[in-house]
PDB file of N, CA and C in Angstrom:
ATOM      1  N   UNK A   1     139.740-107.412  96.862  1.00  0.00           N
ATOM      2  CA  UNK A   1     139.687-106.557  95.684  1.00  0.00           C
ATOM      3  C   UNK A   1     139.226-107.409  94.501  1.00  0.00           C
ATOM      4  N   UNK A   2     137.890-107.204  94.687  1.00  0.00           N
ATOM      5  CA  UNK A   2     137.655-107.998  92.856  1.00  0.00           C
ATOM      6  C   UNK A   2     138.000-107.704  91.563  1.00  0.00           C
ATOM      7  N   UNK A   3     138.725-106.510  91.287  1.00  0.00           N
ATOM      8  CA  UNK A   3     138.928-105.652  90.252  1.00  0.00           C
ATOM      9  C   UNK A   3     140.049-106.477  89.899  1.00  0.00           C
ATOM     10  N   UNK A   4     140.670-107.300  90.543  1.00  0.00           N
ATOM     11  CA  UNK A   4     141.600-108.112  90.416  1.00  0.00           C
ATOM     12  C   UNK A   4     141.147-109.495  89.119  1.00  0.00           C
ATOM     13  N   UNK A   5     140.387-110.123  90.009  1.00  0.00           N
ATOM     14  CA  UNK A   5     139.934-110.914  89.395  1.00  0.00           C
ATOM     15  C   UNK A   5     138.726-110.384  88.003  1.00  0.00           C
ATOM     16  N   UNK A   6     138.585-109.567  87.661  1.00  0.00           N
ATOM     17  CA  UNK A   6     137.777-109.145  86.779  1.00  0.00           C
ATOM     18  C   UNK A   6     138.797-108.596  85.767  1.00  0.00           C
ATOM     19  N   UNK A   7     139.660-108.098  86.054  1.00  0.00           N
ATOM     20  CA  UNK A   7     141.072-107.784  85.291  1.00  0.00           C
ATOM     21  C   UNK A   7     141.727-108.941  84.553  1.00  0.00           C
ATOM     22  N   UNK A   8     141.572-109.947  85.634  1.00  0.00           N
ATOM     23  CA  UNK A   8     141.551-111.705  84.793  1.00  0.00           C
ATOM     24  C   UNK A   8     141.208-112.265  83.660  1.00  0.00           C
ATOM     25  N   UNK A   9     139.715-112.174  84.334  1.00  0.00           N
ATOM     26  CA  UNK A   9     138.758-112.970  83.503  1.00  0.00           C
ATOM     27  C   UNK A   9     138.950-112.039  81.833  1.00  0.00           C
ATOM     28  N   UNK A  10     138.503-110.559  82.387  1.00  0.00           N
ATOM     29  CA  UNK A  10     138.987-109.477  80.653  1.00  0.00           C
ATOM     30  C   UNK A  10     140.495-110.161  80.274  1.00  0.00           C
ATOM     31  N   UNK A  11     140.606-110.099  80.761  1.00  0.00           N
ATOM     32  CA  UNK A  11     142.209-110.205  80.108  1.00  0.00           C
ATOM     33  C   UNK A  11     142.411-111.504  79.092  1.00  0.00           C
ATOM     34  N   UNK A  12     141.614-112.801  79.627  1.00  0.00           N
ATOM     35  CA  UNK A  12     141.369-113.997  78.896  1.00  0.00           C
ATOM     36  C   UNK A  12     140.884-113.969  77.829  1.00  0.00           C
ATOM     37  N   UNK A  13     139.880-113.088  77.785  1.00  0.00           N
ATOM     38  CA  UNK A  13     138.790-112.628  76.269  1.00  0.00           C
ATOM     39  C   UNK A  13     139.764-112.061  75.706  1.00  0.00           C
ATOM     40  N   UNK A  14     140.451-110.844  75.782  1.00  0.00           N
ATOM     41  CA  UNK A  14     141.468-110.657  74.977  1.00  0.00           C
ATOM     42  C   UNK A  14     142.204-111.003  74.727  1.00  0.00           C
ATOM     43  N   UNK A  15     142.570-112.030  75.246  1.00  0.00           N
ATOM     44  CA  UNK A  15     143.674-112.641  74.862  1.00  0.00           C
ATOM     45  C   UNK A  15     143.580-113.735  73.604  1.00  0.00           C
ATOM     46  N   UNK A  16     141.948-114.382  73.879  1.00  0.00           N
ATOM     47  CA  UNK A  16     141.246-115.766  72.920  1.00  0.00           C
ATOM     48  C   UNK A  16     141.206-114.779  71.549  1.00  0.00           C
ATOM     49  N   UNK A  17     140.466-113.527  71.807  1.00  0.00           N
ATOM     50  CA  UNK A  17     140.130-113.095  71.059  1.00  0.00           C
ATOM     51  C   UNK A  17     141.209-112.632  70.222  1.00  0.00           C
ATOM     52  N   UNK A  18     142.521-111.804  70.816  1.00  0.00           N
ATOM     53  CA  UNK A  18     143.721-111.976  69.451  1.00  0.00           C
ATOM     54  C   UNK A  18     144.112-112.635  69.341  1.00  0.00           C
ATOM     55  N   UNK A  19     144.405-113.959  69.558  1.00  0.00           N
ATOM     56  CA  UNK A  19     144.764-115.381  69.325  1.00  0.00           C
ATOM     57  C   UNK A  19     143.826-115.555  67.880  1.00  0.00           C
ATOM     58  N   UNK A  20     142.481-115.714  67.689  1.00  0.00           N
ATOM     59  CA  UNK A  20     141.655-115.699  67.040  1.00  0.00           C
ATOM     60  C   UNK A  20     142.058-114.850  65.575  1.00  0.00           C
ATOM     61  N   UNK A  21     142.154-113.731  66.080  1.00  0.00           N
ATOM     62  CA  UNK A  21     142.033-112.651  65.084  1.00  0.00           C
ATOM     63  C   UNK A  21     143.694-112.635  64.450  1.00  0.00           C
ATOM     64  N   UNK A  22     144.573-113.264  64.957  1.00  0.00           N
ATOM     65  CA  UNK A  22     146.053-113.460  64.042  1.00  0.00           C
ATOM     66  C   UNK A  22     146.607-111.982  64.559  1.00  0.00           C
ATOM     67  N   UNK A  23     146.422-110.940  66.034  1.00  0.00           N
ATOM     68  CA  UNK A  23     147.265-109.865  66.412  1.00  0.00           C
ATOM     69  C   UNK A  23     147.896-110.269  67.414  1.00  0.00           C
ATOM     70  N   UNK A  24     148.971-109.506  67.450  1.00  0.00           N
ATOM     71  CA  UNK A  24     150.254-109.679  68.480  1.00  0.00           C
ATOM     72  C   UNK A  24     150.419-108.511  69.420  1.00  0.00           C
ATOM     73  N   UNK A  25     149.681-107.795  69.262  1.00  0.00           N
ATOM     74  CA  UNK A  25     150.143-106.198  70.285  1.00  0.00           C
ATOM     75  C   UNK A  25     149.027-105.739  70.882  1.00  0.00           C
ATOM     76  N   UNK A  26     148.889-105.534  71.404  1.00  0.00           N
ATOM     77  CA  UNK A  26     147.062-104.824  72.103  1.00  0.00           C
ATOM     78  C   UNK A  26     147.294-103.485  72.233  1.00  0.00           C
ATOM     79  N   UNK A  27     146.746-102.498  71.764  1.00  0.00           N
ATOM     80  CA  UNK A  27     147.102-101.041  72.062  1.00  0.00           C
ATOM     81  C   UNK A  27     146.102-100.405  72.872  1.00  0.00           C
ATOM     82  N   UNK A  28     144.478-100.719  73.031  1.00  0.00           N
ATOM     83  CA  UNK A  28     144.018-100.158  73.447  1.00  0.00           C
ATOM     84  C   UNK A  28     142.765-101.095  74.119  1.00  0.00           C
ATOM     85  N   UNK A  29     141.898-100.996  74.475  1.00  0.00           N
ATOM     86  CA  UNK A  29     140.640-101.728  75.571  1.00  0.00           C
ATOM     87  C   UNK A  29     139.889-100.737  75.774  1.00  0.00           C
ATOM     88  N   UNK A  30     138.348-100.388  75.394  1.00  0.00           N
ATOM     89  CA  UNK A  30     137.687 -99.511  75.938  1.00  0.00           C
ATOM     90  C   UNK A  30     136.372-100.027  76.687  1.00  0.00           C
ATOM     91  N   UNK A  31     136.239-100.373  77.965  1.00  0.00           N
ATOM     92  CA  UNK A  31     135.012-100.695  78.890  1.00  0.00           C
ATOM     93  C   UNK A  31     133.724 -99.883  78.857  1.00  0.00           C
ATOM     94  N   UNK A  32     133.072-100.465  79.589  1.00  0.00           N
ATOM     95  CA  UNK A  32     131.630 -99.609  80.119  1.00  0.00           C
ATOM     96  C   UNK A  32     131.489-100.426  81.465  1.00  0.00           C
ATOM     97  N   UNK A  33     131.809 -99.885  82.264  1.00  0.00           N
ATOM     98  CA  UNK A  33     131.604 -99.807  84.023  1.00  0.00           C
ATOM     99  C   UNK A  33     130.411 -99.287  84.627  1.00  0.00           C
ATOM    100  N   UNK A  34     129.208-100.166  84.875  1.00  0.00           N
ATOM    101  CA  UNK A  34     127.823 -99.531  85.356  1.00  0.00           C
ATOM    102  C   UNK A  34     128.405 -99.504  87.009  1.00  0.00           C
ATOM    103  N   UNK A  35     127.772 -98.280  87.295  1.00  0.00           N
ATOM    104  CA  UNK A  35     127.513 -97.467  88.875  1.00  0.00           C
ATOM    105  C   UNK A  35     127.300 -98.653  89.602  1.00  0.00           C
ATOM    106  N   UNK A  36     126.446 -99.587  89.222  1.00  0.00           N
ATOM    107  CA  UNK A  36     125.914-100.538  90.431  1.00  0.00           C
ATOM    108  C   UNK A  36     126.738-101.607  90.380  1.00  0.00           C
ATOM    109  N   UNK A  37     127.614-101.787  89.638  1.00  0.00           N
ATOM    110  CA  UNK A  37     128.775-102.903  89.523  1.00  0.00           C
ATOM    111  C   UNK A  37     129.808-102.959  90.633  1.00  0.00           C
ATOM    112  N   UNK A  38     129.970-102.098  91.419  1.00  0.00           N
ATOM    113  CA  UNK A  38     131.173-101.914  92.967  1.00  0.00           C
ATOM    114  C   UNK A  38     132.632-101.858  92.127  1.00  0.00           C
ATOM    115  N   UNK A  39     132.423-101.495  91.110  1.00  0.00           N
ATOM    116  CA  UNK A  39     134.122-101.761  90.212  1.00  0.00           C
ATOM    117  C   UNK A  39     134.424-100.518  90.823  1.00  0.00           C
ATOM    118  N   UNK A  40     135.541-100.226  90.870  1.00  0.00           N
ATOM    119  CA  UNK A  40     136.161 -98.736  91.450  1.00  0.00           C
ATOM    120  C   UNK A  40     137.094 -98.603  90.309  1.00  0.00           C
ATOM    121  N   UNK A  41     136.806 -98.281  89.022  1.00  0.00           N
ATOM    122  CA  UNK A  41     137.615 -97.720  87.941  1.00  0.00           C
ATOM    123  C   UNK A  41     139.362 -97.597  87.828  1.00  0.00           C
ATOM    124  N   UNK A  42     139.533 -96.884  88.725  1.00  0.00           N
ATOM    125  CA  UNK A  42     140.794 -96.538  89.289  1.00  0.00           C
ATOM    126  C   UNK A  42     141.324 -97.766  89.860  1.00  0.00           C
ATOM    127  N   UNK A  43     140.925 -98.650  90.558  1.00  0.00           N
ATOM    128  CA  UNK A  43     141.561-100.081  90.929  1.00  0.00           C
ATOM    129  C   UNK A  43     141.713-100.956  90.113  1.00  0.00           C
ATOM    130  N   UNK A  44     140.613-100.770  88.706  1.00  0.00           N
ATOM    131  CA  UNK A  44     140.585-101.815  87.640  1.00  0.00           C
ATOM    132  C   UNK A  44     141.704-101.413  86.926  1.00  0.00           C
ATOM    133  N   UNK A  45     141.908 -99.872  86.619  1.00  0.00           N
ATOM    134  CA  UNK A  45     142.988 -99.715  85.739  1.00  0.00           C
ATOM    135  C   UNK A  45     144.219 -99.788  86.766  1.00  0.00           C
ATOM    136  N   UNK A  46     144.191 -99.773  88.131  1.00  0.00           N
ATOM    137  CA  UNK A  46     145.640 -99.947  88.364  1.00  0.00           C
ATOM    138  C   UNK A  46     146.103-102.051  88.039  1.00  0.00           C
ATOM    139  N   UNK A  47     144.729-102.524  88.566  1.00  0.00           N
ATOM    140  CA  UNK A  47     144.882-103.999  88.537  1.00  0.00           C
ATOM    141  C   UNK A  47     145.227-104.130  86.945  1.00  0.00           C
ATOM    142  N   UNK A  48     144.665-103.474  86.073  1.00  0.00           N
ATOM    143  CA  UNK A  48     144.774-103.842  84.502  1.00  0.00           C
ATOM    144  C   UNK A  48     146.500-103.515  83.772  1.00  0.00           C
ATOM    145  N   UNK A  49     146.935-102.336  84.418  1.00  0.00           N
ATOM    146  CA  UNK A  49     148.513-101.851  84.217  1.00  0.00           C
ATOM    147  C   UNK A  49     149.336-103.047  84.877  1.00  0.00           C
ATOM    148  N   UNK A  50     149.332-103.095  86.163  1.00  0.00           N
ATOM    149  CA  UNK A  50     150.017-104.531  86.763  1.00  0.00           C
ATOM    150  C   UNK A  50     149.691-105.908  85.921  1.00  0.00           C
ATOM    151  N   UNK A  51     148.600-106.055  85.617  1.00  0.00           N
ATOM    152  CA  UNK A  51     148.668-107.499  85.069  1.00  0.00           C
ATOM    153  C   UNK A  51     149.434-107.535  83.798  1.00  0.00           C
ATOM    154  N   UNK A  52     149.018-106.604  82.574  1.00  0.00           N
ATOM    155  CA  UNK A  52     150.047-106.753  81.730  1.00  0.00           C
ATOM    156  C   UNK A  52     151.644-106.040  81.313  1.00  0.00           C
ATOM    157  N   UNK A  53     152.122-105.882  82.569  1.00  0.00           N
ATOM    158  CA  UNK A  53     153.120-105.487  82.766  1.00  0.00           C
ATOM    159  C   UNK A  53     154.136-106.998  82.350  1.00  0.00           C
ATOM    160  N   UNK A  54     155.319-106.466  81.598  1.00  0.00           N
ATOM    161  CA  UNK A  54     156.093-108.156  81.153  1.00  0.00           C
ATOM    162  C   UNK A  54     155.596-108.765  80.070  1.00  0.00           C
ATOM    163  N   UNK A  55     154.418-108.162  79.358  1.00  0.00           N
ATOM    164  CA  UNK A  55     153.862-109.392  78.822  1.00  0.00           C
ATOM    165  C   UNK A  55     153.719-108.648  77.098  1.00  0.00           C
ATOM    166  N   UNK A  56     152.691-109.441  76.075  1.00  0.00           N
ATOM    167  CA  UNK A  56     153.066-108.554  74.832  1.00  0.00           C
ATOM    168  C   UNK A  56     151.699-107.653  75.211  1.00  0.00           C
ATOM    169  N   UNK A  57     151.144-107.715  75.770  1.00  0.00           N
ATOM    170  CA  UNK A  57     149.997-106.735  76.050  1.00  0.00           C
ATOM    171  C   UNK A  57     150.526-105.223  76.716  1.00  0.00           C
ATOM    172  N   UNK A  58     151.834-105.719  77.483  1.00  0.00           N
ATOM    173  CA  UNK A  58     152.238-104.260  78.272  1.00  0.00           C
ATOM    174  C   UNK A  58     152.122-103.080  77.346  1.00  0.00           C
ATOM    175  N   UNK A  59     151.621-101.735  78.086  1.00  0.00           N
ATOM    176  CA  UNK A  59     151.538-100.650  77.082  1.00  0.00           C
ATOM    177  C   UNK A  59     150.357-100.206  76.598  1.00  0.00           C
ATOM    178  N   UNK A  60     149.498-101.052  76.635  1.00  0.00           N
ATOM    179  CA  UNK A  60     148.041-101.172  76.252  1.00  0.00           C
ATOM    180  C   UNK A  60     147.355-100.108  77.357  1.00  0.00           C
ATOM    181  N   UNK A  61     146.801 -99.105  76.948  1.00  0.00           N
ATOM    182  CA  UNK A  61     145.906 -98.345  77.377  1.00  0.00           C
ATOM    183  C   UNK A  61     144.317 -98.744  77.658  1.00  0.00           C
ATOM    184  N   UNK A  62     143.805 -98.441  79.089  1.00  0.00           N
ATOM    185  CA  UNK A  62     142.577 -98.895  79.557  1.00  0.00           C
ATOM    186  C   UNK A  62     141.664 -97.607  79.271  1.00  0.00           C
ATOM    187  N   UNK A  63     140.162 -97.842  78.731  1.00  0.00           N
ATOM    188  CA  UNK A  63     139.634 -96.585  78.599  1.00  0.00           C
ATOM    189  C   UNK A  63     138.413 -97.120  79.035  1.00  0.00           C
ATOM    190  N   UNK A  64     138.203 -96.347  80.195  1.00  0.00           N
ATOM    191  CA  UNK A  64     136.874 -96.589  81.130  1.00  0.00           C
ATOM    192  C   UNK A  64     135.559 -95.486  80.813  1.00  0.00           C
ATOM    193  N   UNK A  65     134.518 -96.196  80.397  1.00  0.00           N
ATOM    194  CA  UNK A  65     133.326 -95.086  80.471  1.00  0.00           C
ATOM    195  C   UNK A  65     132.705 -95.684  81.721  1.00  0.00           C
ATOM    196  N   UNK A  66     132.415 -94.501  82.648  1.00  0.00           N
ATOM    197  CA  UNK A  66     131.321 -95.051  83.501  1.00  0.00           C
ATOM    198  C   UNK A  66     129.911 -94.514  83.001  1.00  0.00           C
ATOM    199  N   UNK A  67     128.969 -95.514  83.533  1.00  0.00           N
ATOM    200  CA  UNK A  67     128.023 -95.600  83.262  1.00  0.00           C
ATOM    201  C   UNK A  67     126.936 -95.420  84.285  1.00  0.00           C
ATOM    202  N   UNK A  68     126.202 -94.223  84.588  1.00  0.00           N
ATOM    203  CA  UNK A  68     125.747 -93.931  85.739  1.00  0.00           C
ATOM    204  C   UNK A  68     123.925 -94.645  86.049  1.00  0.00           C
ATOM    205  N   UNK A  69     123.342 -95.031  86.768  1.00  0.00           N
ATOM    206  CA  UNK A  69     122.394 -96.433  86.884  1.00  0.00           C
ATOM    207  C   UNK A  69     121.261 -95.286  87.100  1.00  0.00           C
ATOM    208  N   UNK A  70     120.566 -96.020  85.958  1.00  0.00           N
ATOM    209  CA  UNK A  70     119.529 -95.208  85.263  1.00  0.00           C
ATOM    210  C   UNK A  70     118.301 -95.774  85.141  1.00  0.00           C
ATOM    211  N   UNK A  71     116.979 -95.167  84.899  1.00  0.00           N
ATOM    212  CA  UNK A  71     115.668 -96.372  85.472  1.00  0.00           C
ATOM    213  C   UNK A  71     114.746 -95.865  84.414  1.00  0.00           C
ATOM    214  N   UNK A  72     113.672 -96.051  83.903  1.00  0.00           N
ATOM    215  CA  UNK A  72     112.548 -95.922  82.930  1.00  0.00           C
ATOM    216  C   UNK A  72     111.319 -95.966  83.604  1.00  0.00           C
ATOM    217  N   UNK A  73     110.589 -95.028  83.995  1.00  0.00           N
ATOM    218  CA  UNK A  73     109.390 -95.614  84.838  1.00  0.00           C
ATOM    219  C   UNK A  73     108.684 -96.121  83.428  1.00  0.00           C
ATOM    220  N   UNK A  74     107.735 -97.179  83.732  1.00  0.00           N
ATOM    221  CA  UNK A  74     106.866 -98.348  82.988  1.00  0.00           C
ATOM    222  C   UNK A  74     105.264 -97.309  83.269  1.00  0.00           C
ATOM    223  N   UNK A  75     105.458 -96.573  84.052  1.00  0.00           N
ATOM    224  CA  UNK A  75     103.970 -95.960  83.876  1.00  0.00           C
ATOM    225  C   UNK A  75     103.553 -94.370  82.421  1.00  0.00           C
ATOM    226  N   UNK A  76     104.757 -94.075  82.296  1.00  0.00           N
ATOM    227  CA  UNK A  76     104.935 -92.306  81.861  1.00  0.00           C
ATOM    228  C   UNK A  76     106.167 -93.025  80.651  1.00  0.00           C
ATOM    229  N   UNK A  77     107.098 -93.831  80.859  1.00  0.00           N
ATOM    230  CA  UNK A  77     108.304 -93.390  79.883  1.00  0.00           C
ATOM    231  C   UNK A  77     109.383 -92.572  80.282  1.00  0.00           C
ATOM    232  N   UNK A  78     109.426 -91.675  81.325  1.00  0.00           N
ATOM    233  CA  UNK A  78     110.574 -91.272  81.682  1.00  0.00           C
ATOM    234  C   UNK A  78     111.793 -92.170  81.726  1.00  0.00           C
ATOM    235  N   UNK A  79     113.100 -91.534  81.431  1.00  0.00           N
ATOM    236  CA  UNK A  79     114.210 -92.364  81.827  1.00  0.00           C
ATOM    237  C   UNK A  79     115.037 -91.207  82.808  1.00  0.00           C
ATOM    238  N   UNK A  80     115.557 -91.585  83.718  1.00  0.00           N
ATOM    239  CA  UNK A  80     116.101 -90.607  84.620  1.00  0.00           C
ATOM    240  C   UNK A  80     117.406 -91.434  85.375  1.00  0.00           C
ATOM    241  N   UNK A  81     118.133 -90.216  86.036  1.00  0.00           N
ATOM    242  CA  UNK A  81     119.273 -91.363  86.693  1.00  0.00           C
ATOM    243  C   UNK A  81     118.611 -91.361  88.051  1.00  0.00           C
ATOM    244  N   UNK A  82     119.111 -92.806  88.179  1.00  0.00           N
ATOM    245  CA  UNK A  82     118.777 -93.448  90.150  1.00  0.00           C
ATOM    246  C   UNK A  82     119.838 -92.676  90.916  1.00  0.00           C
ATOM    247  N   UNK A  83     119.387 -91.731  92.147  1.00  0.00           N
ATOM    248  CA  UNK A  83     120.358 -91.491  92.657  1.00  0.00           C
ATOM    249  C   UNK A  83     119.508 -91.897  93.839  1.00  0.00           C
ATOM    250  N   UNK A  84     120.388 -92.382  94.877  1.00  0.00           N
ATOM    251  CA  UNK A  84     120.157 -92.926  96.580  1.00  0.00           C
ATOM    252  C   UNK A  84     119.529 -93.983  96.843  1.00  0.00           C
ATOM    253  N   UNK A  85     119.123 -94.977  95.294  1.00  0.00           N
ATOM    254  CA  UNK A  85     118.058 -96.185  95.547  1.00  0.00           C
ATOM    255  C   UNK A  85     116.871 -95.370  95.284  1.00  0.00           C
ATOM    256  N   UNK A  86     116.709 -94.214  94.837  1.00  0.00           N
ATOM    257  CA  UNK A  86     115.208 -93.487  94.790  1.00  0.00           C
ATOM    258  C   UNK A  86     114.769 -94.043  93.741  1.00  0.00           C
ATOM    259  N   UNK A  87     113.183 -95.171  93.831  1.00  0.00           N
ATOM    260  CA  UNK A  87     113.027 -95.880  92.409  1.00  0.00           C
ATOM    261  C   UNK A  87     111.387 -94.961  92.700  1.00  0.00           C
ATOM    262  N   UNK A  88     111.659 -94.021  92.251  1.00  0.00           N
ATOM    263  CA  UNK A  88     110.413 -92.761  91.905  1.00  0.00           C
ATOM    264  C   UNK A  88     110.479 -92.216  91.358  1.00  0.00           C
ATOM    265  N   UNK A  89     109.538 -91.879  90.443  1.00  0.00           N
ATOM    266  CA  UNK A  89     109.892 -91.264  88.833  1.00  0.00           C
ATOM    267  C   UNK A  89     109.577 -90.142  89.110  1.00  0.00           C
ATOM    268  N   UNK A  90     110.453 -89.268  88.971  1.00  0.00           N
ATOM    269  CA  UNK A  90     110.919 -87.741  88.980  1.00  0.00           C
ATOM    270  C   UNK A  90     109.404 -86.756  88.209  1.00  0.00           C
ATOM    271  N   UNK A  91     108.798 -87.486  87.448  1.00  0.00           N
ATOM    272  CA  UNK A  91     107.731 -86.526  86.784  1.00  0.00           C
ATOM    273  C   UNK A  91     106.406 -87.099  86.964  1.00  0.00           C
ATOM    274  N   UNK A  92     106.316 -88.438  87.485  1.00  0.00           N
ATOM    275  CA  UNK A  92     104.845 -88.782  87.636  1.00  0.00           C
ATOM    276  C   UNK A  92     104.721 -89.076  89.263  1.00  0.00           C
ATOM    277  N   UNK A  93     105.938 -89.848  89.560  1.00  0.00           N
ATOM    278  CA  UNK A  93     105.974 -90.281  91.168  1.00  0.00           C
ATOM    279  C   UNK A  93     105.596 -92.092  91.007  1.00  0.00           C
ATOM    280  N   UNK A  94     105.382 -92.092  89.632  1.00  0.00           N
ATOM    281  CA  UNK A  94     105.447 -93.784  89.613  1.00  0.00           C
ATOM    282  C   UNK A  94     106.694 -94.752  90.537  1.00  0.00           C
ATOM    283  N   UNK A  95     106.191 -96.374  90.532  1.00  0.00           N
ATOM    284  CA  UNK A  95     107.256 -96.528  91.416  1.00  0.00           C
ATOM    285  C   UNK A  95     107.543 -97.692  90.828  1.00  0.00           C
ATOM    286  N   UNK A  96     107.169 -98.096  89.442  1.00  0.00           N
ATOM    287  CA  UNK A  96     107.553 -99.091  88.816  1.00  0.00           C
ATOM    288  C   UNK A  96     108.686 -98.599  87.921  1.00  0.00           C
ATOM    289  N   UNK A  97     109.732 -98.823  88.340  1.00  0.00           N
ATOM    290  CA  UNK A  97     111.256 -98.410  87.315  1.00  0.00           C
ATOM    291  C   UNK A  97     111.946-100.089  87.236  1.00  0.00           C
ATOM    292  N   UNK A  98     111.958 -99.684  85.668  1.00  0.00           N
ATOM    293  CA  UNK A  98     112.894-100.730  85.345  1.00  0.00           C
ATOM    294  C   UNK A  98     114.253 -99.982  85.337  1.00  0.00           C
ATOM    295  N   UNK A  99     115.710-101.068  85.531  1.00  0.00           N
ATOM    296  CA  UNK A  99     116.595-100.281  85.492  1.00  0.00           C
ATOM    297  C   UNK A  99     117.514-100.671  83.973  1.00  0.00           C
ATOM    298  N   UNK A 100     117.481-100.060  83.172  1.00  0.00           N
ATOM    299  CA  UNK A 100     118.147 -99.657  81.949  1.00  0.00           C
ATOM    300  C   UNK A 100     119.326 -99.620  82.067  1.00  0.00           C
ATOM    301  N   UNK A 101     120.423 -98.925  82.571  1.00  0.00           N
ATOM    302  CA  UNK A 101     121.673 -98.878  82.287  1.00  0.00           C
ATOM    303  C   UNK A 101     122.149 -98.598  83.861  1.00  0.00           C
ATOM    304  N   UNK A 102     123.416 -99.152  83.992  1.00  0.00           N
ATOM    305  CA  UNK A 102     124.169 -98.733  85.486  1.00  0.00           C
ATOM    306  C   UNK A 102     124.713-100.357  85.597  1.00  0.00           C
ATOM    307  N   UNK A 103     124.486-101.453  85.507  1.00  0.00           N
ATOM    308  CA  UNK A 103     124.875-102.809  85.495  1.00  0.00           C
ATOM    309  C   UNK A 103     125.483-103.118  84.589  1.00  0.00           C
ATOM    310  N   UNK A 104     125.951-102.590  83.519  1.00  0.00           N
ATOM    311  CA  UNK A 104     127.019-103.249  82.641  1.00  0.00           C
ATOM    312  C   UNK A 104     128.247-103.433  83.090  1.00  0.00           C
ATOM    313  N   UNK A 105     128.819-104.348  82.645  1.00  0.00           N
ATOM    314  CA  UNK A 105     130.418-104.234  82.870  1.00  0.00           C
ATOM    315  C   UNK A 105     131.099-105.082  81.450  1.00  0.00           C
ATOM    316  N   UNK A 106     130.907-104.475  80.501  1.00  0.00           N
ATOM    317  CA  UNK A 106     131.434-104.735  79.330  1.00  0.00           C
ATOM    318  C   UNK A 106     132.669-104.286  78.531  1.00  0.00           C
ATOM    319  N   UNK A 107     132.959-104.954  77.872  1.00  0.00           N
ATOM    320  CA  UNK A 107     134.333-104.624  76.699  1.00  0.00           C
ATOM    321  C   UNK A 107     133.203-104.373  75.672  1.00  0.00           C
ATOM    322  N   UNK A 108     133.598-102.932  75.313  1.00  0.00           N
ATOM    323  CA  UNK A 108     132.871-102.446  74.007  1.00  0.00           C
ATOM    324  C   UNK A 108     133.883-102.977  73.028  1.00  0.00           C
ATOM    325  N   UNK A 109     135.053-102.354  72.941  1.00  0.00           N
ATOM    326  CA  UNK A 109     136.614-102.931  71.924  1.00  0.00           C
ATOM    327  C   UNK A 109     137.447-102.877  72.332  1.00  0.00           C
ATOM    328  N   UNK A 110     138.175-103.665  71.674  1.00  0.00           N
ATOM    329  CA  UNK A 110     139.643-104.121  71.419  1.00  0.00           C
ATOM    330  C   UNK A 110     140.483-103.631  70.543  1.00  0.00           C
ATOM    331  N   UNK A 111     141.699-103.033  70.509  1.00  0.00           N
ATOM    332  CA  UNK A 111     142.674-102.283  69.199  1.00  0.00           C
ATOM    333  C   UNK A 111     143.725-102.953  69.439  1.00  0.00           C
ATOM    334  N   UNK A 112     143.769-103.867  68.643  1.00  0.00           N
ATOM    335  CA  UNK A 112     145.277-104.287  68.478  1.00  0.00           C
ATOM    336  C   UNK A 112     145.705-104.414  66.709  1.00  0.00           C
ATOM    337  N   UNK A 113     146.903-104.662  66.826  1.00  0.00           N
ATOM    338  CA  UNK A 113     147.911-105.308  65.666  1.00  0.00           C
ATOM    339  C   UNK A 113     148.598-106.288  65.604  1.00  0.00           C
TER     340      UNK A 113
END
């Protein structure tokens, strides 16, 4: 389960980061989880509730956007979502797609006090 270890590594940034910023409570965390990342949402937030369970973070609410993996064909400009690995642009049939969004796995913010 990597959601484990990715629950980690976030957890360190927030942690430097209110260390940094002079807060003591974390209330909230809001992600962006791209489709092509294998995160299973639901495992991150159960791994994310267990880890700061005990701690001054406990209580802190996880707020997951997923982000569904999305492509631009380079011939037309379309942007469309990838569904099945189909890298064919829905309005021209181009087959040059860059992929734009679906690979993130970011902390947009942090809410603490």
């Amino acid at each position: 389960m990597h959601e484990l270890s990715i629950t980690k590594s976030m957890l360190r940034i927030i942690a430097r980061e209110m260390k940094s910023n002079g807060v003591k409570r974390l209330k909230k965390v809001h992600i962006k989880v791209g489709e092509l990342t294998a995160v299973e949402p639901e495992a991150l937030r159960f791994c994310f509730e267990e880890s700061i369970r005990s701690t001054p973070m406990e209580g802190a609410l996880l707020e997951i956007d997923d982000v569904p993996l999305t492509g631009r064909c380079k011939a037309c400009g379309t942007e469309f979502r990838i569904e099945a690995f189909t890298n064919i642009c829905p309005d021209c049939g181009g087959n040059e797609i860059e992929r734009i969004a679906g690979t993130e796995l970011d902390i947009i913010s942090i809410e603490a006090v």
